[in-house]
PDB file of N, CA and C in Angstrom:
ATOM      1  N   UNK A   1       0.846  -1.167   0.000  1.00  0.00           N
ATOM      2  CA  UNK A   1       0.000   0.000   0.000  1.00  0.00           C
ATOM      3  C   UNK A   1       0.897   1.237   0.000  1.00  0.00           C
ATOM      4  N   UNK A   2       1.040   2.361  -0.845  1.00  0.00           N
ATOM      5  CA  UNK A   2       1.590   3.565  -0.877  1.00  0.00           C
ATOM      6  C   UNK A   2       0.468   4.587  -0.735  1.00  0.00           C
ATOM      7  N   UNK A   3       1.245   5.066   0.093  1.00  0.00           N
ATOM      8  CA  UNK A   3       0.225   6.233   0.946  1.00  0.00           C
ATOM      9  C   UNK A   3       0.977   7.892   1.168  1.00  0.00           C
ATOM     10  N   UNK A   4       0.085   8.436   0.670  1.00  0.00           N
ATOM     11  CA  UNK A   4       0.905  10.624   0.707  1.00  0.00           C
ATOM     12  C   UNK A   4       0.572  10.719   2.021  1.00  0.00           C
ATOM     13  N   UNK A   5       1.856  12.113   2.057  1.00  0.00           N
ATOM     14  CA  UNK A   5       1.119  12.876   3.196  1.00  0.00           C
ATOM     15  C   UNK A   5       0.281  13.778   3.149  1.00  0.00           C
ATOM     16  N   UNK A   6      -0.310  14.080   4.222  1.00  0.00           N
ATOM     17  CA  UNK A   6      -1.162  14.851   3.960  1.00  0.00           C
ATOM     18  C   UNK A   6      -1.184  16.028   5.282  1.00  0.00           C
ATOM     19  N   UNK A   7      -1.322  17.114   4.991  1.00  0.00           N
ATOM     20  CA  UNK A   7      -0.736  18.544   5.399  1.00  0.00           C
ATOM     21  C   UNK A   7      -2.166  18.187   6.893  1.00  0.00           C
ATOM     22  N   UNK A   8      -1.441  18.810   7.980  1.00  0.00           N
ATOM     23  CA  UNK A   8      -2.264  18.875   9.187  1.00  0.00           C
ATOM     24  C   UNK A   8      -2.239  19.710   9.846  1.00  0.00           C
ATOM     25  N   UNK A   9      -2.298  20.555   9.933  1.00  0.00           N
ATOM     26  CA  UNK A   9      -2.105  22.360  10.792  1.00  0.00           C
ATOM     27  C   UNK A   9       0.000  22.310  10.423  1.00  0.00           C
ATOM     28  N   UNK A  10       0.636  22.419  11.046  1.00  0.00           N
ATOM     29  CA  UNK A  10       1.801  22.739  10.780  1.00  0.00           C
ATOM     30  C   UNK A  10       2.399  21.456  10.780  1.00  0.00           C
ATOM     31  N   UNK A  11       1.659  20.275  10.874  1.00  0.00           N
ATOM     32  CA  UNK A  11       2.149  18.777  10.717  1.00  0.00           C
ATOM     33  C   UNK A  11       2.374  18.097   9.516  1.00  0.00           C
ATOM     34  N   UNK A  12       2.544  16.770   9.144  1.00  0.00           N
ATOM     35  CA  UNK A  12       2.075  16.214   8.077  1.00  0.00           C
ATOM     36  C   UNK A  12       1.742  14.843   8.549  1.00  0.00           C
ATOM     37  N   UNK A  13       0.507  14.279   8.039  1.00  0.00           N
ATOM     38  CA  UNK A  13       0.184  12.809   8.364  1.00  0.00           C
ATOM     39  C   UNK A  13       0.041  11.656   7.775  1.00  0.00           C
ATOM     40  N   UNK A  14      -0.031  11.087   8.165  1.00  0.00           N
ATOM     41  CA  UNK A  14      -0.244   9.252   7.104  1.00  0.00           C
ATOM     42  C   UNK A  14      -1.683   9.151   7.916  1.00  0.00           C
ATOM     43  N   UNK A  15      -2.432   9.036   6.663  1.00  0.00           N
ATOM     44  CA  UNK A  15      -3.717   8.043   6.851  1.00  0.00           C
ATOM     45  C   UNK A  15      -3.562   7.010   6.953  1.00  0.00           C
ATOM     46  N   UNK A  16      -4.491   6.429   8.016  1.00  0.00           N
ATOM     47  CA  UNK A  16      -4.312   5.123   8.342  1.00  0.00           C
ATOM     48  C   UNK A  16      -5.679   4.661   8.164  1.00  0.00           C
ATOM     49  N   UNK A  17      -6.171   3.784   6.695  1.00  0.00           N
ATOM     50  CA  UNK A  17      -7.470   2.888   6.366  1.00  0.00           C
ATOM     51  C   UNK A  17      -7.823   2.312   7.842  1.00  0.00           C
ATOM     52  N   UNK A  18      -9.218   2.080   7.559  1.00  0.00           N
ATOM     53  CA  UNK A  18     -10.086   1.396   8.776  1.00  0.00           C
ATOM     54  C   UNK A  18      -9.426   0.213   8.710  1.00  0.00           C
ATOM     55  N   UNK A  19      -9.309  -0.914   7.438  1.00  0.00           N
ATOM     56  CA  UNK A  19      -8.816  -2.075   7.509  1.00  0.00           C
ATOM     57  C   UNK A  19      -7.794  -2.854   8.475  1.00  0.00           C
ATOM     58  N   UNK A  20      -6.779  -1.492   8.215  1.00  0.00           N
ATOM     59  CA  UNK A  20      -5.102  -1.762   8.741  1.00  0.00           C
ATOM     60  C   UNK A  20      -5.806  -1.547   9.893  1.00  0.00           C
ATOM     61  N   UNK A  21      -6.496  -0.396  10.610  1.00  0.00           N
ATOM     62  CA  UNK A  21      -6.604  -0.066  12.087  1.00  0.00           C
ATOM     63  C   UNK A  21      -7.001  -1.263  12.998  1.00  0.00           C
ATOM     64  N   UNK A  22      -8.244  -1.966  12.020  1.00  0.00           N
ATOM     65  CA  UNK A  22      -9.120  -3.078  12.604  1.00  0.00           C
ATOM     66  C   UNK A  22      -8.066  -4.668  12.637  1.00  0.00           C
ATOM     67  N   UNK A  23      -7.199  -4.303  11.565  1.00  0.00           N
ATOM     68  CA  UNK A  23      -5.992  -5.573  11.771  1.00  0.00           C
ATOM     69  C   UNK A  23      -5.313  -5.759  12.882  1.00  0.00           C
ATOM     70  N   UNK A  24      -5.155  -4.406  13.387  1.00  0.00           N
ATOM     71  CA  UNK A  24      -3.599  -3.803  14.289  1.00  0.00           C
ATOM     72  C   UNK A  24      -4.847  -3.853  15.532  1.00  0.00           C
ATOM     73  N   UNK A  25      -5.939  -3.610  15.511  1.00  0.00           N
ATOM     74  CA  UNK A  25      -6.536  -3.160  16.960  1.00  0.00           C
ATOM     75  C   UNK A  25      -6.695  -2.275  17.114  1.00  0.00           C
ATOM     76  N   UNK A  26      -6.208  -0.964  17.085  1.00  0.00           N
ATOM     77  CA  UNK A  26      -5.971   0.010  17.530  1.00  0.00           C
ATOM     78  C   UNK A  26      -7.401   0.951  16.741  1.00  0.00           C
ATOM     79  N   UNK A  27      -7.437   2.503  17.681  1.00  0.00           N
ATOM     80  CA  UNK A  27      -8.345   3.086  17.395  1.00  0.00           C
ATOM     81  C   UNK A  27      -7.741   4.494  17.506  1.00  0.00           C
ATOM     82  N   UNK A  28      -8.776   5.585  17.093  1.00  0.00           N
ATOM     83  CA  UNK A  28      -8.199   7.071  17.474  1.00  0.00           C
ATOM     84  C   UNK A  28      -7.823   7.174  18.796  1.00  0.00           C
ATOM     85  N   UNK A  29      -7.800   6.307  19.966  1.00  0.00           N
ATOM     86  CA  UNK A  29      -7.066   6.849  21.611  1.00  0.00           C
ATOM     87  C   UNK A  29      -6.026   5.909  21.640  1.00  0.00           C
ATOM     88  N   UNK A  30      -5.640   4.950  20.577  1.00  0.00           N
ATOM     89  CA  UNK A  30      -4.482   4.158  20.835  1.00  0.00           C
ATOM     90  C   UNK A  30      -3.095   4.706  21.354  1.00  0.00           C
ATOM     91  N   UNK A  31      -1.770   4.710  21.435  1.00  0.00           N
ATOM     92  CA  UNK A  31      -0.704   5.238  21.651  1.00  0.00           C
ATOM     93  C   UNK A  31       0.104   4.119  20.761  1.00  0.00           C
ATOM     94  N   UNK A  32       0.588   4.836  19.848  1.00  0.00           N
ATOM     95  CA  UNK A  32       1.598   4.095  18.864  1.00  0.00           C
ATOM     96  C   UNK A  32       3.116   4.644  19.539  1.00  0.00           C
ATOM     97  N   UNK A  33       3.954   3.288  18.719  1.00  0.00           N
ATOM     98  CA  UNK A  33       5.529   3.975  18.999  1.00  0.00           C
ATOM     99  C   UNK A  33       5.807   4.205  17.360  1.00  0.00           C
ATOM    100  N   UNK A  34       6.456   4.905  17.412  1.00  0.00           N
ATOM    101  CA  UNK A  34       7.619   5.315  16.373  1.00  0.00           C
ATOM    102  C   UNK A  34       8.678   5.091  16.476  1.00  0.00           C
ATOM    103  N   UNK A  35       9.394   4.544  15.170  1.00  0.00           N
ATOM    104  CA  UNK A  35      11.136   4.249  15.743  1.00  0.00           C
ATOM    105  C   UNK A  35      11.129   3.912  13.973  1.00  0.00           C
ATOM    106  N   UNK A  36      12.847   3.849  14.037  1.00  0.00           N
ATOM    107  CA  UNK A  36      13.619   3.988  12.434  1.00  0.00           C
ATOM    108  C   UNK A  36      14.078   2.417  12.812  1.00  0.00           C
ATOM    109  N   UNK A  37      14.155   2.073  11.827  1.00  0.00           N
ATOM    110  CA  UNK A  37      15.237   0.972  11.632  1.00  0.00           C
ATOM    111  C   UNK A  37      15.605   0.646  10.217  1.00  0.00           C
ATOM    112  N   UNK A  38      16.665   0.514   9.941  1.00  0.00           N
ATOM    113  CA  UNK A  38      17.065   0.643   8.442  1.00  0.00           C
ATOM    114  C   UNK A  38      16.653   1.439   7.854  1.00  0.00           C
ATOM    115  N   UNK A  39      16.267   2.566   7.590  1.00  0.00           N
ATOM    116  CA  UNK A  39      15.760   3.728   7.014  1.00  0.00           C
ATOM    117  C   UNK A  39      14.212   3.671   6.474  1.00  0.00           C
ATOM    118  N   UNK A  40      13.412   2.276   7.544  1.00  0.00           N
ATOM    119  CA  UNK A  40      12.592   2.355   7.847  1.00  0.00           C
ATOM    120  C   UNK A  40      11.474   3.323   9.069  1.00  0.00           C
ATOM    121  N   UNK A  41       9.821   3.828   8.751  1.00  0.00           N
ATOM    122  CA  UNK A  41       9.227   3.957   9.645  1.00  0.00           C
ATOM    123  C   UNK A  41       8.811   2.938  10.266  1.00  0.00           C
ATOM    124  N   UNK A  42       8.740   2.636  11.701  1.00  0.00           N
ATOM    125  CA  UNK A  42       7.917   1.675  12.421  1.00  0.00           C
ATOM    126  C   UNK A  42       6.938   2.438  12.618  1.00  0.00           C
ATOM    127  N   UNK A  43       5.622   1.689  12.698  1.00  0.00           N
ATOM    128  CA  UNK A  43       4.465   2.159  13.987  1.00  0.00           C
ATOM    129  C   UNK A  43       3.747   1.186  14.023  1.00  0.00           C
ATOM    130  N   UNK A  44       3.412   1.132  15.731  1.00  0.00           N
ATOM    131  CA  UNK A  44       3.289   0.045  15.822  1.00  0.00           C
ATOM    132  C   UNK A  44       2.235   0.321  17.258  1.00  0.00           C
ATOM    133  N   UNK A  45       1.197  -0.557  18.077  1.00  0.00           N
ATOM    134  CA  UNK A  45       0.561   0.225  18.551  1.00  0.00           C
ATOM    135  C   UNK A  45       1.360  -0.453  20.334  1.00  0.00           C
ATOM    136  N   UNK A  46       1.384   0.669  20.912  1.00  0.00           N
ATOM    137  CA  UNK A  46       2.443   0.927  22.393  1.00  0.00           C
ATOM    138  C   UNK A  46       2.154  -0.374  22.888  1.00  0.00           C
ATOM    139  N   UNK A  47       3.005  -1.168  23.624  1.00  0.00           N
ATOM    140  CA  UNK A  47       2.647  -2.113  24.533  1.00  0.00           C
ATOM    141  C   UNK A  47       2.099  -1.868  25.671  1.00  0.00           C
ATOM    142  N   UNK A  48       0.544  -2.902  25.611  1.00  0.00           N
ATOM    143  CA  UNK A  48      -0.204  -2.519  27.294  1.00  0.00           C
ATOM    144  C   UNK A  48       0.183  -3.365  28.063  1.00  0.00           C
ATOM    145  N   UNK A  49       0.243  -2.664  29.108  1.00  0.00           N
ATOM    146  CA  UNK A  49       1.036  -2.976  29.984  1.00  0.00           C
ATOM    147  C   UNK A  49      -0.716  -3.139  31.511  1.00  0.00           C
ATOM    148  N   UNK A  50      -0.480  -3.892  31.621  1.00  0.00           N
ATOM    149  CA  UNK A  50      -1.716  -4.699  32.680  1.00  0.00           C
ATOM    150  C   UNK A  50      -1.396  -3.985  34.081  1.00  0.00           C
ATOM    151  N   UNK A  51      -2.802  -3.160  34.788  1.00  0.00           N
ATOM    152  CA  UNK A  51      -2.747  -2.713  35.836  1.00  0.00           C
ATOM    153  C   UNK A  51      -3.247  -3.634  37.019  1.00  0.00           C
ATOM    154  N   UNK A  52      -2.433  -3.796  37.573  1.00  0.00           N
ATOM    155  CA  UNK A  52      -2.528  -4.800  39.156  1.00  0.00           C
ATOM    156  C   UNK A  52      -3.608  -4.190  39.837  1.00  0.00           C
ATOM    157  N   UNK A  53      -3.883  -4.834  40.425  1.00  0.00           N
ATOM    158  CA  UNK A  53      -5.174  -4.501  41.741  1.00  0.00           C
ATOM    159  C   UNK A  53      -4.220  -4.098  42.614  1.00  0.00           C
ATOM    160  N   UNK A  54      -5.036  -3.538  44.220  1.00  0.00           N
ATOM    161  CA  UNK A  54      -3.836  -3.461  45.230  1.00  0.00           C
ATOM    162  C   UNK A  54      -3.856  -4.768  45.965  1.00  0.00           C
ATOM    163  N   UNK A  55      -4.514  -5.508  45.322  1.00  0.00           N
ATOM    164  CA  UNK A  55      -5.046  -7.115  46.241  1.00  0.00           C
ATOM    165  C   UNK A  55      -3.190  -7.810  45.863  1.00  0.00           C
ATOM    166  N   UNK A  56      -3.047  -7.602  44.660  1.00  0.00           N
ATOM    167  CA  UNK A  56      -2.069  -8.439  43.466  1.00  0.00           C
ATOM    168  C   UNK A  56      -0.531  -7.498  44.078  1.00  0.00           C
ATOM    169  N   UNK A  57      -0.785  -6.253  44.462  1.00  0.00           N
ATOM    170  CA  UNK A  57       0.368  -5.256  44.618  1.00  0.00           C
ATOM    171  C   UNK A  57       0.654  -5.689  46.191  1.00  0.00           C
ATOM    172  N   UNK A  58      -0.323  -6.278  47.281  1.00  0.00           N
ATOM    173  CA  UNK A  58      -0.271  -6.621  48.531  1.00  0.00           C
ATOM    174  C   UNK A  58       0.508  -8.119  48.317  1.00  0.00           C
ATOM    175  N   UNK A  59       0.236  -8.564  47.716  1.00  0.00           N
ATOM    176  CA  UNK A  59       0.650 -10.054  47.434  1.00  0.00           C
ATOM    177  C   UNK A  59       2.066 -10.267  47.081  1.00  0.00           C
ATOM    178  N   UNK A  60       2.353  -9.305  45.918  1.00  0.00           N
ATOM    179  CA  UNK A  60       4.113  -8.948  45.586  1.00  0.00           C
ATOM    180  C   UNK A  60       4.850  -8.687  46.851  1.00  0.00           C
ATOM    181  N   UNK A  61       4.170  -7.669  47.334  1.00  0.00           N
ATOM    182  CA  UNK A  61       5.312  -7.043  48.462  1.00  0.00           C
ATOM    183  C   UNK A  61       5.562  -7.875  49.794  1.00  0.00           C
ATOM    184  N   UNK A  62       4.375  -8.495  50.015  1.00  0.00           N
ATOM    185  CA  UNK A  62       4.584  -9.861  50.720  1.00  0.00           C
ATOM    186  C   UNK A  62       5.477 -11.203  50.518  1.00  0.00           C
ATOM    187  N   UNK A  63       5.544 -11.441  49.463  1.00  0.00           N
ATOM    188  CA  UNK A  63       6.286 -12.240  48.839  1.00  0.00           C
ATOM    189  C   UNK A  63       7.872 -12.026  48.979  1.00  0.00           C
ATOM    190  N   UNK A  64       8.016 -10.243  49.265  1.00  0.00           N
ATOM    191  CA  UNK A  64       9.818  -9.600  48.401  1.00  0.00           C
ATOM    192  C   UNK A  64      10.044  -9.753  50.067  1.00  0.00           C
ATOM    193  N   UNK A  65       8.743  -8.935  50.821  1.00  0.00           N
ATOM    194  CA  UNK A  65       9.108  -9.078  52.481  1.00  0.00           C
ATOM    195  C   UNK A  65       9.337 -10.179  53.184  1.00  0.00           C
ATOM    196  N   UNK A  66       8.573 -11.596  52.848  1.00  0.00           N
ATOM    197  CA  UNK A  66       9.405 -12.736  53.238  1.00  0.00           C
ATOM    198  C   UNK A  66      10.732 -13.220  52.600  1.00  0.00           C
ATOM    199  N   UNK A  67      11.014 -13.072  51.585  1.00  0.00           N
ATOM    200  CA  UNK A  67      12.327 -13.282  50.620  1.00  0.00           C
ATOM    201  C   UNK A  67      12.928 -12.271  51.329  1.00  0.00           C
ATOM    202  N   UNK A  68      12.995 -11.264  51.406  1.00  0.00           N
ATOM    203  CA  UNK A  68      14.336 -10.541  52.269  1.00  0.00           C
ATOM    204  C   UNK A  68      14.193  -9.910  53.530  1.00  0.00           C
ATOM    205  N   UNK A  69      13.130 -10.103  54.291  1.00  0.00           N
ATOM    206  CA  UNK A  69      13.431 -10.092  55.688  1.00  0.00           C
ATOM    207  C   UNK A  69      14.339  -9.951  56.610  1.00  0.00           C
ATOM    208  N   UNK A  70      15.491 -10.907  56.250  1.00  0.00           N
ATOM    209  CA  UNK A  70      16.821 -10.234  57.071  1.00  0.00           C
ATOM    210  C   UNK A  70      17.809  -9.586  56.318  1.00  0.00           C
ATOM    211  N   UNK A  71      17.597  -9.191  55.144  1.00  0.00           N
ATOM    212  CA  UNK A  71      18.255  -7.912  54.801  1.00  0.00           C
ATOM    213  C   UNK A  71      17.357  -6.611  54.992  1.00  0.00           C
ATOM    214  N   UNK A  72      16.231  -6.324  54.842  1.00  0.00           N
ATOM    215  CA  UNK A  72      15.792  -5.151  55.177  1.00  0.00           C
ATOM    216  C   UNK A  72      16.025  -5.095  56.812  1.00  0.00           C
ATOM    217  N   UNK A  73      16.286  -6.228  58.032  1.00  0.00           N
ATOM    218  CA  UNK A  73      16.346  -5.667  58.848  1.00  0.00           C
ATOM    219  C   UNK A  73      18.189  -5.405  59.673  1.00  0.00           C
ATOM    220  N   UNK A  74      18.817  -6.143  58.715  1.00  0.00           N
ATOM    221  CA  UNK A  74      19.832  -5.423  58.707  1.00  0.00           C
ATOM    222  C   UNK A  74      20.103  -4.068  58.272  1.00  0.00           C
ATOM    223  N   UNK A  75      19.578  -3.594  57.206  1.00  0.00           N
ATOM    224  CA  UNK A  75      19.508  -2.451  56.576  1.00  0.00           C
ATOM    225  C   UNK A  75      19.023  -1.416  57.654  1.00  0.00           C
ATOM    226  N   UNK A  76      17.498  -1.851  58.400  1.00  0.00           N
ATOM    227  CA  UNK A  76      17.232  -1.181  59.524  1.00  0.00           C
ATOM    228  C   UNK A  76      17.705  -0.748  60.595  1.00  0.00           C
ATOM    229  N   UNK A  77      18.680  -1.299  60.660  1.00  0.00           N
ATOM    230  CA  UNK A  77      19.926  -1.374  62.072  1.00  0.00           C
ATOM    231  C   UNK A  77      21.233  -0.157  61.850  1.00  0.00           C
ATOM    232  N   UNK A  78      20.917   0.264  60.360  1.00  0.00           N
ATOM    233  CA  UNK A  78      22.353   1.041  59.763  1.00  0.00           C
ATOM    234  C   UNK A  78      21.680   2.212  60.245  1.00  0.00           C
TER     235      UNK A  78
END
């Protein structure tokens, strides 16, 4: 597919067909990255990244607090 740019207030843009959008997932609130490689454009849509509960965030820190227990309370002693 070859695609122009096309002028956007002081920008310039690539249209992006419904097709490709509905392939990729992504929508107008997505967050794409940009990056070169070989004198290529990438875009590509941002990696999501999964928000923990504080149930799941209580559970981690429990886990790091029995795993190092006697180094944080050595640490406590300095």
């Amino acid at each position: 597919m070859v695609k122009k740019l096309t002028k956007h207030g002081n920008s310039w843009a690539v249209i992006i067909d419904k097709p490709l959008l509905k392939l990729l997932g992504i929508n107008e609130k997505s967050k794409l990255e940009l990056s070169v490689a070989n004198g290529n454009l990438i875009i590509k849509p941002s990696a999501k990244k999964a928000k923990k509960s504080a149930s799941e965030i209580d559970k981690i820190a429990d886990r790091i607090m029995d795993k190092y227990e006697a180094v944080f309370k050595k640490l406590a002693k300095t």
